[in-house]
N, C-alpha and C. Protein backbone atom coordinates (compact mmCIF):
# COMPACT_ATOMS: atom_id res chain seq x y z
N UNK A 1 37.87 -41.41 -53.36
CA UNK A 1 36.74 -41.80 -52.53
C UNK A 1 36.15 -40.55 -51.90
N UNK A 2 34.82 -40.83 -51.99
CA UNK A 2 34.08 -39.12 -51.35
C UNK A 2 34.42 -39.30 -49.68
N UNK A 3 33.80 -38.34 -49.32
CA UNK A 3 33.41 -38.06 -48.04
C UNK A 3 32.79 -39.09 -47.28
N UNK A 4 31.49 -38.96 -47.89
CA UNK A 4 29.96 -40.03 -47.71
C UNK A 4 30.53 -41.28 -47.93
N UNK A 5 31.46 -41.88 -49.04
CA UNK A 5 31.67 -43.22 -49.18
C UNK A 5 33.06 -43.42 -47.69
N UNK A 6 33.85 -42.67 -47.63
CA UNK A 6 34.22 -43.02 -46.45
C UNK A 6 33.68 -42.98 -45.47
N UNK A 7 32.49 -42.10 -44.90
CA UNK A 7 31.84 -42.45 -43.61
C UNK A 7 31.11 -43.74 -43.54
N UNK A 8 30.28 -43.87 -44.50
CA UNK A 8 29.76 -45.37 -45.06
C UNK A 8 30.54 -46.64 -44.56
N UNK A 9 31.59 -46.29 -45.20
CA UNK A 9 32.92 -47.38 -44.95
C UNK A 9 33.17 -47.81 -43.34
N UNK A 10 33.32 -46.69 -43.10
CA UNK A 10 33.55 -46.17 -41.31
C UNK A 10 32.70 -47.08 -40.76
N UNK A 11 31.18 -46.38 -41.07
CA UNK A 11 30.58 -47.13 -40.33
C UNK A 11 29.82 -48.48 -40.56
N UNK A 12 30.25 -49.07 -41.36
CA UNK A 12 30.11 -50.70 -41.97
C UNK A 12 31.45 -50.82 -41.04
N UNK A 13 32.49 -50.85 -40.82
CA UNK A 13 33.62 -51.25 -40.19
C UNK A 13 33.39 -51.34 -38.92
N UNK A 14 33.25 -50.25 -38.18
CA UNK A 14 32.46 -50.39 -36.70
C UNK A 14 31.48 -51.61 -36.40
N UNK A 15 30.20 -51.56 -37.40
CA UNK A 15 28.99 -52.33 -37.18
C UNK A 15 29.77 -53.81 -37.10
N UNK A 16 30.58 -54.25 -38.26
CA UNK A 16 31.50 -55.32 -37.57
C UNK A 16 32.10 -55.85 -36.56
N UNK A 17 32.73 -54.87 -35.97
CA UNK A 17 33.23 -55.36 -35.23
C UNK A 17 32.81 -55.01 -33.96
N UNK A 18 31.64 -53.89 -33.95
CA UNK A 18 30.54 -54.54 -32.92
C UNK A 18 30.02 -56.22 -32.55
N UNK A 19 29.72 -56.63 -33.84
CA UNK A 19 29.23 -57.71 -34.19
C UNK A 19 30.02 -58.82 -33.44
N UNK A 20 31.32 -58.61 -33.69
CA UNK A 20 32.44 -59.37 -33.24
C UNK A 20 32.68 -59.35 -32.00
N UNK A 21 32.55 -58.35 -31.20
CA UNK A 21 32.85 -58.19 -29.57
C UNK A 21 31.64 -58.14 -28.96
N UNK A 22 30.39 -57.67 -29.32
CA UNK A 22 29.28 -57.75 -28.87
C UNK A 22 28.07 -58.84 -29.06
N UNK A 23 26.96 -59.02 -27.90
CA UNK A 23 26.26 -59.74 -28.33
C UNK A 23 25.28 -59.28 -29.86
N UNK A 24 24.87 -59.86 -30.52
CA UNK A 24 23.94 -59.11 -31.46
C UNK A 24 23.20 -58.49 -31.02
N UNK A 25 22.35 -58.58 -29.79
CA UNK A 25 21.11 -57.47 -29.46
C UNK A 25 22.17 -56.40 -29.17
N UNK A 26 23.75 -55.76 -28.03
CA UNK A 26 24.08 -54.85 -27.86
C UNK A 26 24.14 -54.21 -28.88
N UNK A 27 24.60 -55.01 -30.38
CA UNK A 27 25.50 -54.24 -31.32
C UNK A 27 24.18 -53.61 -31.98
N UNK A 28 23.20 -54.11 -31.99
CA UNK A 28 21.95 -53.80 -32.37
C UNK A 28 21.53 -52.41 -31.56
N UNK A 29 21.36 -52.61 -30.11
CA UNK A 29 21.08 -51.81 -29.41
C UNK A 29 21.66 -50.35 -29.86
N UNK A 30 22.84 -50.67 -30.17
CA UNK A 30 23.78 -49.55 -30.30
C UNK A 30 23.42 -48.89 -31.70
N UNK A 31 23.21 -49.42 -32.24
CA UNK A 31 23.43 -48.92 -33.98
C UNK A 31 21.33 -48.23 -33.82
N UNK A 32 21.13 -48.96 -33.19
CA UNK A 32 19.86 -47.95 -33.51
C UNK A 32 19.62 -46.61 -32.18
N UNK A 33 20.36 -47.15 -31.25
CA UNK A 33 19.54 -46.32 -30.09
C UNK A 33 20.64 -45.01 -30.38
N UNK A 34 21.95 -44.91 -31.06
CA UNK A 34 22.66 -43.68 -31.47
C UNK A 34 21.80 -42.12 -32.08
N UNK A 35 21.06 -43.13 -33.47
CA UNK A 35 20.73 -42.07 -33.96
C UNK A 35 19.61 -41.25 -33.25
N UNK A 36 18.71 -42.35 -32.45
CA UNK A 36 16.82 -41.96 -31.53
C UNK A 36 17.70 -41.18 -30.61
N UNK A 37 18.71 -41.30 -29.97
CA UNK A 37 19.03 -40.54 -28.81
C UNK A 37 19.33 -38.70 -29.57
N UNK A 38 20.05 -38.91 -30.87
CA UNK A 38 20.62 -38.09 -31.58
C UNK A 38 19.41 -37.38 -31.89
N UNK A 39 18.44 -37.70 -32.71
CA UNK A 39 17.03 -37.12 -32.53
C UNK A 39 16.04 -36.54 -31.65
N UNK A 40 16.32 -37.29 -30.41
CA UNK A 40 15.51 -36.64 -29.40
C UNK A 40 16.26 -35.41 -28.78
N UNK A 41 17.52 -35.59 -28.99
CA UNK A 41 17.99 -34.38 -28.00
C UNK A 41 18.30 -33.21 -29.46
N UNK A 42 17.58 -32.91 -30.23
CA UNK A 42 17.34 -32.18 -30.89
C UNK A 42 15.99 -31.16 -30.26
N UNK A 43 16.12 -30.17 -30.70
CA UNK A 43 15.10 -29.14 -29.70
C UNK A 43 13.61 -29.38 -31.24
N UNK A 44 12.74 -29.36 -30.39
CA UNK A 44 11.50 -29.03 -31.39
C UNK A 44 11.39 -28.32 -32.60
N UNK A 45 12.24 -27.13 -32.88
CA UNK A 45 12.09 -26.34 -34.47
C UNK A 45 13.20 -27.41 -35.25
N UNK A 46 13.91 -27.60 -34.35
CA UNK A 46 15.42 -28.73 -35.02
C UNK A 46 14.53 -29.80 -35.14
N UNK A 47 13.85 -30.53 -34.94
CA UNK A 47 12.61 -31.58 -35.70
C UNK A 47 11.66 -31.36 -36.79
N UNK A 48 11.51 -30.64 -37.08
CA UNK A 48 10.38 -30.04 -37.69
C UNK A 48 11.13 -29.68 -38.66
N UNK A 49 12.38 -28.97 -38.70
CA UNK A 49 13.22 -28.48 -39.88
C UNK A 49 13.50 -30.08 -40.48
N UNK A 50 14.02 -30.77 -39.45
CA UNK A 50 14.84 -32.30 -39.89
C UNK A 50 13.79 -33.03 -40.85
N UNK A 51 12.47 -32.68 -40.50
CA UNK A 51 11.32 -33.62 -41.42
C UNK A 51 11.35 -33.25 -42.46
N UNK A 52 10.79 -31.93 -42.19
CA UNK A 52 10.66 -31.05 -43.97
C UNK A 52 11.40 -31.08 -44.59
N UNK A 53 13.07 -31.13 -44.18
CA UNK A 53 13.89 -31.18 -45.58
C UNK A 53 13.93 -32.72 -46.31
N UNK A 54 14.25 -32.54 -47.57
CA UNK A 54 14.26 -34.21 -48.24
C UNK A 54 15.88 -34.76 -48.03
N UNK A 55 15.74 -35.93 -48.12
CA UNK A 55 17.16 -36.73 -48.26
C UNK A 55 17.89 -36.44 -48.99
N UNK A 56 17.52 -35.97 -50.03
CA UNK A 56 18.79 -35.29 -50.87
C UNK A 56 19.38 -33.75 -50.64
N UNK A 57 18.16 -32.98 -49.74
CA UNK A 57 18.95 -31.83 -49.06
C UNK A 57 20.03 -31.83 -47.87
N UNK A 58 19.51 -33.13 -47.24
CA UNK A 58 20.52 -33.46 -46.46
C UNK A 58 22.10 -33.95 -46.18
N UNK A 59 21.55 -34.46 -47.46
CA UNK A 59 23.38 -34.90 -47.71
C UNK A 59 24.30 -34.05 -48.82
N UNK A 60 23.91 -32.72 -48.71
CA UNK A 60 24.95 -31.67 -48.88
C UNK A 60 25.34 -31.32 -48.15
């Protein structure tokens, strides 16, 4: 199993059992407001780099 298919895994496992202990809007809340928070507190050239590269540069 790669890398990527275990983080995948990881985090399908979490989102569960968010699901399970949380209301749906928290578990919701959570799974999206992670990455926007993760994005914003990125500095301005760190945005601009993050756009321009493609999805497949990223996941090397």
């Amino acid at each position: 199993m790669s890398k990527n298919a275990k983080v995948a895994a990881g985090g399908v496992a979490v989102g569960i059992i968010l699901l399970i202990w949380l209301p749906w809007w928290a578990a919701l809340l959570i799974v999206l407001g992670a990455p926007t928070a993760a994005y914003l507190m990125l500095d301005p050239s760190q945005r601009r780099r993050l756009r321009r590269v493609s999805r497949k540069e990223l996941r090397r």
